[in-house]
N, C-alpha and C. Protein backbone atom coordinates (compact mmCIF):
# COMPACT_ATOMS: atom_id res chain seq x y z
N UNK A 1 14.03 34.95 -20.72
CA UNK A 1 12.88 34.64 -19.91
C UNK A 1 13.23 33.69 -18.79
N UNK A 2 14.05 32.78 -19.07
CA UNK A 2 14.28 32.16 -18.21
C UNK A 2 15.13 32.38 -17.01
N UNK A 3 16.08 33.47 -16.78
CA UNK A 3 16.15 34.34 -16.35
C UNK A 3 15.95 34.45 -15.14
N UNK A 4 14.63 35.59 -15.59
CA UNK A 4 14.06 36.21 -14.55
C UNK A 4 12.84 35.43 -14.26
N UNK A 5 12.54 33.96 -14.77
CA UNK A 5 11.86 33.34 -13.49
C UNK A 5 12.48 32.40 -12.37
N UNK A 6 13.83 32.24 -12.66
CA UNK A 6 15.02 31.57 -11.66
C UNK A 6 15.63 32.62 -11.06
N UNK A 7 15.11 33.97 -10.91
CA UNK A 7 15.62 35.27 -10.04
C UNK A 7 14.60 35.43 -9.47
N UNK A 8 13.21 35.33 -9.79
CA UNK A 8 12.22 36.01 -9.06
C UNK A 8 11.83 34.37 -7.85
N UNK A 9 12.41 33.21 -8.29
CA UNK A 9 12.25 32.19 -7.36
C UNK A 9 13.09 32.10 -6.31
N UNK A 10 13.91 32.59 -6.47
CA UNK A 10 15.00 32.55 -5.84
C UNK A 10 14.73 33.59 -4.07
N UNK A 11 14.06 34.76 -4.93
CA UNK A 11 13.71 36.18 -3.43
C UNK A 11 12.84 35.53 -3.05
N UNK A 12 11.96 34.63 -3.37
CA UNK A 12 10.53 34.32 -2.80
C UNK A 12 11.01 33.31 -1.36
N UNK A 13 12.19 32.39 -1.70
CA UNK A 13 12.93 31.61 -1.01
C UNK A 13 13.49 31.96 0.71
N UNK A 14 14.40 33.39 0.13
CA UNK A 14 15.49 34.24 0.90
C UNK A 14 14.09 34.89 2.35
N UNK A 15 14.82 34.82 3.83
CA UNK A 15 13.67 35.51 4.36
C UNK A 15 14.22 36.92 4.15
N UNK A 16 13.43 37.85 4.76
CA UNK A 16 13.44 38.93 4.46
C UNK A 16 13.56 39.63 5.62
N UNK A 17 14.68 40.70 5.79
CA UNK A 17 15.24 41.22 7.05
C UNK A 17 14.45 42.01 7.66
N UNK A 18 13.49 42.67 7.08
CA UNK A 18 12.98 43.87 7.27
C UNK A 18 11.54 42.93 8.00
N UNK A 19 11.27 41.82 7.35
CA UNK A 19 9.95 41.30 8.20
C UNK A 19 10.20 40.07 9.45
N UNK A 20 11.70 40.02 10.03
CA UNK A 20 11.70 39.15 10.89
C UNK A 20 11.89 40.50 12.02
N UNK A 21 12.50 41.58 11.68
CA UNK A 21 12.99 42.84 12.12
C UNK A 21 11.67 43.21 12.84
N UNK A 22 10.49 43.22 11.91
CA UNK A 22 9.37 43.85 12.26
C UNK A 22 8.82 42.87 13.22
N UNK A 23 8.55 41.65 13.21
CA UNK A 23 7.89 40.56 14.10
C UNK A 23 8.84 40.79 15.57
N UNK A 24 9.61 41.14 15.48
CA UNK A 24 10.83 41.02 16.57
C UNK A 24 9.73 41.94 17.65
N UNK A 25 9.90 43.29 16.83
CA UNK A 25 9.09 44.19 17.67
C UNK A 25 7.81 44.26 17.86
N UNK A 26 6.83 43.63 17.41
CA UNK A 26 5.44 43.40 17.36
C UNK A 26 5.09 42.10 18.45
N UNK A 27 6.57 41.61 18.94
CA UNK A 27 6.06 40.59 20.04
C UNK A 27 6.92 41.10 21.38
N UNK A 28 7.68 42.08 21.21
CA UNK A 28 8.02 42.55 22.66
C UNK A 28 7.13 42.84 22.76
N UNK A 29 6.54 43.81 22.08
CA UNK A 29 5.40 45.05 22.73
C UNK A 29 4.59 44.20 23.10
N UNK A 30 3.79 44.46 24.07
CA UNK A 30 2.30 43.55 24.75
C UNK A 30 1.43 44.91 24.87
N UNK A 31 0.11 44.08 23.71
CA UNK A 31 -0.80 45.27 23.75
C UNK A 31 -1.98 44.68 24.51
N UNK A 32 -2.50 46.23 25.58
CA UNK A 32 -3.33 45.67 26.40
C UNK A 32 -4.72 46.10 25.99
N UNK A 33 -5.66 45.06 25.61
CA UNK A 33 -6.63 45.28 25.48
C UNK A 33 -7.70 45.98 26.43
N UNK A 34 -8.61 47.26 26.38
CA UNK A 34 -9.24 47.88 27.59
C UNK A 34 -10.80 47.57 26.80
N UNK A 35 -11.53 47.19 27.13
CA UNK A 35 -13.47 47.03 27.04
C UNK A 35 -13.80 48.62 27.49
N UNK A 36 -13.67 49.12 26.89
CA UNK A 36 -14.42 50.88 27.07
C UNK A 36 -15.82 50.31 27.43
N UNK A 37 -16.55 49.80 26.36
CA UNK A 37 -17.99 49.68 26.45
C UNK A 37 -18.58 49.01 27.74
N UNK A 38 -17.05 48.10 28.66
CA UNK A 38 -17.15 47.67 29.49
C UNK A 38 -17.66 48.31 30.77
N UNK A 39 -16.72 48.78 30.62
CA UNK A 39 -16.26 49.91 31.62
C UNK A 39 -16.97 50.88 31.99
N UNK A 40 -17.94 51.70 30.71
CA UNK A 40 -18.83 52.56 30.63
C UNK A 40 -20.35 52.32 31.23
N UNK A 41 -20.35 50.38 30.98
CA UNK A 41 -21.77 49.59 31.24
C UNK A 41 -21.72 49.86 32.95
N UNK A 42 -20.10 49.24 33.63
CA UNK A 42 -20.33 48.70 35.22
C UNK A 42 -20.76 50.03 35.84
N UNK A 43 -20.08 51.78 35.16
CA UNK A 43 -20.36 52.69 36.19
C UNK A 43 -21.60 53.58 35.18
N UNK A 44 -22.68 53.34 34.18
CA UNK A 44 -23.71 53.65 34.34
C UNK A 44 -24.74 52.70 35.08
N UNK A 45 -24.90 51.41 35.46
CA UNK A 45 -24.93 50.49 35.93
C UNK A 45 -25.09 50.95 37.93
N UNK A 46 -23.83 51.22 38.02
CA UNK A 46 -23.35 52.05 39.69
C UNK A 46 -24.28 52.73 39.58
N UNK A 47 -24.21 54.06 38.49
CA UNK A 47 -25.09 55.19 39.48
C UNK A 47 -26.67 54.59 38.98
N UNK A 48 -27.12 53.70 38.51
CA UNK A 48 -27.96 53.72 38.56
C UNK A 48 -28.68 53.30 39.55
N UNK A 49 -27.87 51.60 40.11
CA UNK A 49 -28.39 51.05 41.02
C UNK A 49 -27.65 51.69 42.49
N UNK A 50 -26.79 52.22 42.67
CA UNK A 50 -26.34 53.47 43.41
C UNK A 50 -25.15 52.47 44.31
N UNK A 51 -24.50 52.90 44.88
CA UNK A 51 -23.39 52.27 45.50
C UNK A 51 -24.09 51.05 46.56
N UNK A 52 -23.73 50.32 46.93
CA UNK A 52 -24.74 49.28 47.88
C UNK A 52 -23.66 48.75 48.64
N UNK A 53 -22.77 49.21 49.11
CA UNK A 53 -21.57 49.59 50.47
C UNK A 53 -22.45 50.36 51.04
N UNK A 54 -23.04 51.61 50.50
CA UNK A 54 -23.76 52.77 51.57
C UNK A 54 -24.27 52.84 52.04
N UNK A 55 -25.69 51.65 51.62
CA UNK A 55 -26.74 51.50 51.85
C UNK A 55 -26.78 50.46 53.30
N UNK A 56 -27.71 50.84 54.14
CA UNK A 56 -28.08 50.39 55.34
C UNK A 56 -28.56 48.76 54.88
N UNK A 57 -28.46 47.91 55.88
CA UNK A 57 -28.73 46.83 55.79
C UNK A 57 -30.24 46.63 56.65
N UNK A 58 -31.69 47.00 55.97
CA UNK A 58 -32.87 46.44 56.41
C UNK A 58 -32.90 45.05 57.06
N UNK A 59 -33.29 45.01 58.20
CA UNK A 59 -34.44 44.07 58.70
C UNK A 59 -35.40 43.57 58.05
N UNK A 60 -36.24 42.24 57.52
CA UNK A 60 -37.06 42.15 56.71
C UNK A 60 -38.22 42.28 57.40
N UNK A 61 -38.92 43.38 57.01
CA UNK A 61 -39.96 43.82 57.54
C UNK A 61 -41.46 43.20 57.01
N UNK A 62 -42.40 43.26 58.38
CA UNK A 62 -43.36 42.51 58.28
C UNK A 62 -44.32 42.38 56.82
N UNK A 63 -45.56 41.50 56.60
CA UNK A 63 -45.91 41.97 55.22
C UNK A 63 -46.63 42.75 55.40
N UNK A 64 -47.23 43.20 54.54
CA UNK A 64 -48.44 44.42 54.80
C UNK A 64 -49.74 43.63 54.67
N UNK A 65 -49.98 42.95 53.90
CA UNK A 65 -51.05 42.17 53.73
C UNK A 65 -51.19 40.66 54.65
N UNK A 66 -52.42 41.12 55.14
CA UNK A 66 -52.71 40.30 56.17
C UNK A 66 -52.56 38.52 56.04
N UNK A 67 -52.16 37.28 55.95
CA UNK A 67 -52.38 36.42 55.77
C UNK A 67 -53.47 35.86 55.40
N UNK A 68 -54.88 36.67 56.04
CA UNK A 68 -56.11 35.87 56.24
C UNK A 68 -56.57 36.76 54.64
N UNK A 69 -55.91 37.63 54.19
CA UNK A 69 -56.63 38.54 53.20
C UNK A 69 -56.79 37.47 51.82
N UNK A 70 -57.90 37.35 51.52
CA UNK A 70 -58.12 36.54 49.85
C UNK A 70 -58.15 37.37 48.85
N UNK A 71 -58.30 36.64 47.67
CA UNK A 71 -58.61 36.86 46.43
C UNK A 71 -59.86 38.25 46.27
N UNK A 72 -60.45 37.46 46.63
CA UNK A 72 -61.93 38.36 46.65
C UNK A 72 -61.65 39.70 47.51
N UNK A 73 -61.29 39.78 49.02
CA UNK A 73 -61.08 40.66 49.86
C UNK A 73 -60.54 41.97 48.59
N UNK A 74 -59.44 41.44 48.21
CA UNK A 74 -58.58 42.79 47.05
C UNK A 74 -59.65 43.31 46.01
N UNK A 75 -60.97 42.01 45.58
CA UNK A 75 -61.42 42.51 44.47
C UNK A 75 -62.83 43.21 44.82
N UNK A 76 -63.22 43.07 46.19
CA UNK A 76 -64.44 43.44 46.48
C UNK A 76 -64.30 45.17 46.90
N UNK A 77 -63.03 45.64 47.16
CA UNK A 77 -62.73 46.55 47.57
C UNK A 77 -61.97 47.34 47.17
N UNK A 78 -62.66 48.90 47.17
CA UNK A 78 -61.96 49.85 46.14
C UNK A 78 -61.24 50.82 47.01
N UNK A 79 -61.00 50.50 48.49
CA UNK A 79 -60.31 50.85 49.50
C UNK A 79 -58.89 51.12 49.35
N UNK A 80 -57.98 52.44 48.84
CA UNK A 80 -56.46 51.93 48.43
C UNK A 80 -56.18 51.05 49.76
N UNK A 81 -54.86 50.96 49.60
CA UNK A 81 -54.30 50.23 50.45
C UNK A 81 -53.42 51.17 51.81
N UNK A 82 -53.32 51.04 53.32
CA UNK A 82 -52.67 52.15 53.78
C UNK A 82 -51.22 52.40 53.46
N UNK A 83 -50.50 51.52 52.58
CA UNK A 83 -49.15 51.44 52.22
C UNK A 83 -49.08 50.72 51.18
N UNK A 84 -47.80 51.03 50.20
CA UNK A 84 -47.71 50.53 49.52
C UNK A 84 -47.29 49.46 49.47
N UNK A 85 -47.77 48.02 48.56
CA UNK A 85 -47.18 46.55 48.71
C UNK A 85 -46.13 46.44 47.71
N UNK A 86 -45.26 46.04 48.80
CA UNK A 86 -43.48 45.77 47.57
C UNK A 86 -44.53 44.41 46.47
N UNK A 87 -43.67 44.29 45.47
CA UNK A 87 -44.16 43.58 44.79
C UNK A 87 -43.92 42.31 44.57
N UNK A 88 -42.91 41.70 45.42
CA UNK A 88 -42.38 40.66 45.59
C UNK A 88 -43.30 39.96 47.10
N UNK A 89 -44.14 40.69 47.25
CA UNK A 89 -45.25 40.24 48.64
C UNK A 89 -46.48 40.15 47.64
N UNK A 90 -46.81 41.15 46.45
CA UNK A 90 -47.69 40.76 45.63
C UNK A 90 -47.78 39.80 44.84
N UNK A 91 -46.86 39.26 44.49
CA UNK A 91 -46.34 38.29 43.80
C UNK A 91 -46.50 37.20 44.28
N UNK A 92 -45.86 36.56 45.50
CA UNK A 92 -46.30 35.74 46.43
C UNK A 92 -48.01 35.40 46.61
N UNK A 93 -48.72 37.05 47.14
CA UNK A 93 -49.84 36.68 47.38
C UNK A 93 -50.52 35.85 46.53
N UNK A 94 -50.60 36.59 45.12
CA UNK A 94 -51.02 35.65 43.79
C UNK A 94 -50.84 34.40 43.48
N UNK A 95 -49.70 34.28 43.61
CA UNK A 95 -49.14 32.67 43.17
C UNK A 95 -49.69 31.61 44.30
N UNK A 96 -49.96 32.09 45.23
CA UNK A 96 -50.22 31.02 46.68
C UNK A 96 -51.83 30.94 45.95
N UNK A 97 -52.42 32.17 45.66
CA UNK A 97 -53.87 32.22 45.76
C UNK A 97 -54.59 31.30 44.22
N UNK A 98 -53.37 31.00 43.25
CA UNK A 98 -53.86 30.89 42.12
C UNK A 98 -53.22 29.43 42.23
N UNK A 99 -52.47 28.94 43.12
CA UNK A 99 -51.89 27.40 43.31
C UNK A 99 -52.90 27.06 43.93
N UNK A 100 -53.77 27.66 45.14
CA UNK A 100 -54.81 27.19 45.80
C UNK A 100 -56.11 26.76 44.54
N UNK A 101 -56.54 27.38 43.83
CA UNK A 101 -57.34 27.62 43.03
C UNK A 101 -56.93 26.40 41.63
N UNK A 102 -55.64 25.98 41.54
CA UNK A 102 -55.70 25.48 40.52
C UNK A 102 -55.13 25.75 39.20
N UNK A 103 -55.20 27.09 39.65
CA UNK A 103 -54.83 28.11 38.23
C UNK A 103 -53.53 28.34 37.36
N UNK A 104 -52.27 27.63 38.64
CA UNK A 104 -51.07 28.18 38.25
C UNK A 104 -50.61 26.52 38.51
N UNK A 105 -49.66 26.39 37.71
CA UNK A 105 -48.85 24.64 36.80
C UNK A 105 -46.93 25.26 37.63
């Protein structure tokens, strides 16, 4: 018995050729990591919001809604509108009209 636990201490000791052999080659190689999911996000992403190199560079064009127009003016009237209001002019309108009022912190 005693033996073979002063033999089996002994290999545990010794390195082992076959695993410095293997590390040798597991650090030349350089593995390159690729983000597929990455990659897949930026060009469904592209065509969605569409290339914006292509796209013409607008002038910021006037608002549609009159300055003098209120709160009430929009609600008294079931008149559409002759164009449509981007919503970032609707947005504005509100917030000015509801800071006037009190309404908005």
């Amino acid at each position: 018995m005693d033996t073979n636990d002063s033999n089996s201490h002994s290999h545990e000791n010794q390195p082992s050729n076959v695993s410095s052999d293997a590390s040798k080659d597991i650090s030349t190689e350089r593995v390159i990591f690729v983000n597929h999911a990455v990659i897949a996000w930026h060009e469904m992403r592209r065509q969605w919001v569409g290339d914006q190199s292509q796209k013409s560079k607008r002038a910021p064009r006037e608002p549609i809604m009159s300055w003098s127009t209120t709160y009430e003016d929009l609600l008294c009237s079931s008149d559409p509108f002759q164009q449509p209001i981007p919503l970032a002019e609707m947005v504005d309108f509100l917030v000015d009209t509801w800071l006037e009022d009190g309404l908005y912190d």
